[in-house]
Protein backbone atom coordinates (compact mmCIF):
# COMPACT_ATOMS: atom_id res chain seq x y z
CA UNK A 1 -22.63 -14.46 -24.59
CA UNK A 2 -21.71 -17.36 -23.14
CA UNK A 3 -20.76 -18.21 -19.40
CA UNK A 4 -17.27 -18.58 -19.77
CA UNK A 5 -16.88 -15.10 -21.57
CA UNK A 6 -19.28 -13.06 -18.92
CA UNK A 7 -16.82 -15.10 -16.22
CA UNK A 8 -13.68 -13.51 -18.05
CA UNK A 9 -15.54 -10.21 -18.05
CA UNK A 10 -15.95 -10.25 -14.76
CA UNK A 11 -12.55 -10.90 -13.06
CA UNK A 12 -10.93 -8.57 -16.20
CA UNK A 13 -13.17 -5.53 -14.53
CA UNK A 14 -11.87 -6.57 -11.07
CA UNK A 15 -8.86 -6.54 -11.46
CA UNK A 16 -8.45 -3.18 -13.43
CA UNK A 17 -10.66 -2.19 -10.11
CA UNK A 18 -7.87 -3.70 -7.90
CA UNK A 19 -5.15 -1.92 -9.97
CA UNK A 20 -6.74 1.55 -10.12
CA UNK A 21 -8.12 1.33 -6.30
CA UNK A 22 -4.38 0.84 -5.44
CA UNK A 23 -2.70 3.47 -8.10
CA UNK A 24 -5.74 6.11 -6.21
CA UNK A 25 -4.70 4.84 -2.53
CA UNK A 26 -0.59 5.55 -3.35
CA UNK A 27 -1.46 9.03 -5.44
CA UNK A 28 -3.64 10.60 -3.05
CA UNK A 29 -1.95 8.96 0.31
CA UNK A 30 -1.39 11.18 3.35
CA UNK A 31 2.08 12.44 2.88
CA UNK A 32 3.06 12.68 6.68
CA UNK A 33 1.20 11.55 9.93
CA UNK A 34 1.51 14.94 11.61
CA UNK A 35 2.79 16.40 14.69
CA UNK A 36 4.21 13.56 17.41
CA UNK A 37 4.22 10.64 15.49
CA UNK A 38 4.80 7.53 16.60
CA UNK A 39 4.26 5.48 13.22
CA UNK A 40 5.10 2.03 14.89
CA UNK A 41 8.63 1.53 14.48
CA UNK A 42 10.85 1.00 17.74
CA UNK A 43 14.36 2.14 17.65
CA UNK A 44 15.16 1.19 20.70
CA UNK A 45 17.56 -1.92 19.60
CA UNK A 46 19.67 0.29 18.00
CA UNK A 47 22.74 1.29 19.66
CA UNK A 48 24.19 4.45 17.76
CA UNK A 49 27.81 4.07 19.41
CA UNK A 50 28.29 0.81 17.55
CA UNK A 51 27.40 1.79 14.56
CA UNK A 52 29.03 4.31 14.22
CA UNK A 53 32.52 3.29 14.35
């Protein structure tokens, strides 16, 4: 085998890595964050009299 081919090889197997590390990670992700969450997002810009009119 040559280098170039062995090169190919190599970035073919990372990247099916890459793509099955990330199908894994999205299949078997926590489905909540449990009791008193914060989760980082601030609603406190929102004003709920404006929209809802």
């Amino acid at each position: 085998m040559n280098i170039q081919a062995i090169l190919i090889l190599i970035i073919f197997a990372a990247a099916v890595f890459y793509i099955c590390r990330l199908m894994y990670r999205n299949l078997f992700a926590k489905k909540s964050c449990g009791d008193n969450c914060k989760c980082g997002v601030d609603f406190s810009g929102i004003d709920l009299d404006k929209t809802n009119k």
